[in-house]
Protein backbone atom coordinates (compact mmCIF):
# COMPACT_ATOMS: atom_id res chain seq x y z
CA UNK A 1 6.70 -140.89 -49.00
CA UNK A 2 10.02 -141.53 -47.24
CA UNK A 3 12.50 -139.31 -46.28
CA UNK A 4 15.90 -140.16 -46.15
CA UNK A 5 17.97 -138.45 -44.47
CA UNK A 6 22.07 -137.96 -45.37
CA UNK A 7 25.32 -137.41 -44.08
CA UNK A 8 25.51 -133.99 -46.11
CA UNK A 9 23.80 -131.52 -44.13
CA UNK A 10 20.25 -130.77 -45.81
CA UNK A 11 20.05 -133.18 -48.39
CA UNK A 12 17.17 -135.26 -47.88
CA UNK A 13 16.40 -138.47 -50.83
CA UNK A 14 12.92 -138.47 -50.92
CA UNK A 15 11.29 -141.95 -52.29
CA UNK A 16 7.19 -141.56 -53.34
CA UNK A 17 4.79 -144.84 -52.84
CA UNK A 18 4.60 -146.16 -56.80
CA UNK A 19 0.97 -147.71 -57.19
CA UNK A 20 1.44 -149.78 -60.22
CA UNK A 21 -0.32 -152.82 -62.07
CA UNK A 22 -0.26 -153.90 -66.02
CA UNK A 23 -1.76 -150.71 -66.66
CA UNK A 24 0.23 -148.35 -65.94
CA UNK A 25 1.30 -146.37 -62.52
CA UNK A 26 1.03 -143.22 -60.01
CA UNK A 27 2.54 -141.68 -57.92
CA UNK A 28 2.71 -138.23 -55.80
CA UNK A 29 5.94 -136.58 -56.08
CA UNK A 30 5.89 -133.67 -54.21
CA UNK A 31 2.89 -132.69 -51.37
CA UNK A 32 3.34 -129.86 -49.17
CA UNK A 33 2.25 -130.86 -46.07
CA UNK A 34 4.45 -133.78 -46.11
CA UNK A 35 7.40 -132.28 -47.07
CA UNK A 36 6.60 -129.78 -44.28
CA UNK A 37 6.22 -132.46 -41.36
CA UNK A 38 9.86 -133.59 -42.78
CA UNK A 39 11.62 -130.16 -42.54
CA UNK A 40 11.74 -129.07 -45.85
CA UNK A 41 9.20 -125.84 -46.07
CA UNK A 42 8.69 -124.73 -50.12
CA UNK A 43 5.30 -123.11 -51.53
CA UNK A 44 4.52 -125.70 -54.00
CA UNK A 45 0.76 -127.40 -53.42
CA UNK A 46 1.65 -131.17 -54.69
CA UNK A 47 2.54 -132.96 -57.98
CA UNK A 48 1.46 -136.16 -59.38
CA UNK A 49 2.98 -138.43 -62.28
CA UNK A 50 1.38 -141.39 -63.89
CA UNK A 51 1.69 -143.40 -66.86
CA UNK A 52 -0.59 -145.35 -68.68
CA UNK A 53 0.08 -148.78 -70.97
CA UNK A 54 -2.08 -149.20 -73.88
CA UNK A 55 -4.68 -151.99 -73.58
């Protein structure tokens, strides 16, 4: 993930790594220890969204 910081005092963008090909794609939105290591400490384990193409 990359963290972006901004000129408005903690706002952070925050861009995942998209893993896609013809079928589909994934990504981790949110881990904890990663948004830890970039200053931003919340209780939340991790998240994941993919999506899947048919065939």
């Amino acid at each position: 993930m990359n963290f972006i910081k901004t000129a408005i005092d903690g706002v952070v963008i925050v861009e995942p790594k998209v893993f896609n090909d013809a079928r589909g794609y994934f990504y981790e939105s949110y881990n904890e220890n990663e948004f830890k290591a970039n200053g931003i400490d919340c209780r939340f384990v991790q998240d994941n969204q993919s999506k899947s193409s048919y065939g």
